[in-house]
Protein backbone atom coordinates (compact mmCIF):
# COMPACT_ATOMS: atom_id res chain seq x y z
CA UNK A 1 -128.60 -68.72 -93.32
CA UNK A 2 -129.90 -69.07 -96.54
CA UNK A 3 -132.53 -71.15 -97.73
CA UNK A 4 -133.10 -72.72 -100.86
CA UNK A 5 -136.21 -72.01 -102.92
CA UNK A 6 -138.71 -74.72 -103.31
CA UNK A 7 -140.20 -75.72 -106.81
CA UNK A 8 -143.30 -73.61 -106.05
CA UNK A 9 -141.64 -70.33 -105.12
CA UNK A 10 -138.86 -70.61 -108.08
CA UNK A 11 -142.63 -71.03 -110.13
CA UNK A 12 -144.02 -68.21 -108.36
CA UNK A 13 -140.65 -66.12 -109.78
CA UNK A 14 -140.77 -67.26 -113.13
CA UNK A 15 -144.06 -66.40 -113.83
CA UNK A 16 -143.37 -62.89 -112.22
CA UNK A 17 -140.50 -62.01 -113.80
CA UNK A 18 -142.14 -63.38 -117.45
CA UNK A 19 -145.49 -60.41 -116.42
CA UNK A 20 -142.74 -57.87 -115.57
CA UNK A 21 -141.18 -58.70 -119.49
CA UNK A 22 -144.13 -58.72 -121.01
CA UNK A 23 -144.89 -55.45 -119.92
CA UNK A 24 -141.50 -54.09 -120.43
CA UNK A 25 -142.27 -54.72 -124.24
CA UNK A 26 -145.06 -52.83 -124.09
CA UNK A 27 -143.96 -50.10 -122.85
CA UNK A 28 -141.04 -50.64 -125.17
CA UNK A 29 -143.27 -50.72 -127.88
CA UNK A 30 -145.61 -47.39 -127.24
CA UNK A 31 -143.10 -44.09 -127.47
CA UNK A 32 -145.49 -41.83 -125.52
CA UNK A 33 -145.29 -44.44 -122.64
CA UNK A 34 -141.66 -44.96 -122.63
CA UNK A 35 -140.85 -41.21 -122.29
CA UNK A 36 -143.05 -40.65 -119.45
CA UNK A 37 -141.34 -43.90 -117.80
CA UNK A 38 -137.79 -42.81 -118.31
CA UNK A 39 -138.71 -39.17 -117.03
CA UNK A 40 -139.96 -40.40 -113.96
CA UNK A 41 -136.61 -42.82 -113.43
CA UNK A 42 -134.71 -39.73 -114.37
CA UNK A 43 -136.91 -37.42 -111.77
CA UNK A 44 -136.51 -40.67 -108.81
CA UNK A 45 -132.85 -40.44 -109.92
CA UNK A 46 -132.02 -37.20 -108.94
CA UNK A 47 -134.57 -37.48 -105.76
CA UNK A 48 -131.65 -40.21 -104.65
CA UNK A 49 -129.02 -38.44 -105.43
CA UNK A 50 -130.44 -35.51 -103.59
CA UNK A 51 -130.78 -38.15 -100.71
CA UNK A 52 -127.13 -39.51 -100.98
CA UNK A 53 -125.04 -36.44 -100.84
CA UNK A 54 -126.91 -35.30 -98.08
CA UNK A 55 -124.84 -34.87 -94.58
């Protein structure tokens, strides 16, 4: 059953998701940064993969 989110936790979320932006853009913004972050989602992507065609 699902429950609706009160005024406090949709808050909570806003203000969460605005940190997780504003950080994004800095990371956006620094070229050093966003090449380490993209090798390590390239690196956790083939870790899944790895994990997924597994038997």
């Amino acid at each position: 059953m699902l429950v609706s989110k009160s005024d406090e936790d949709k808050k909570w979320q806003a203000e969460c998701d605005m940190r997780t932006l504003m950080e994004a853009k800095k990371i956006e913004s620094d070229p050093k940064r966003l090449k380490a972050a993209q090798a390590m989602a390239k690196e956790k992507m083939m870790e899944a993969a790895k994990v997924a065609s597994e038997d």
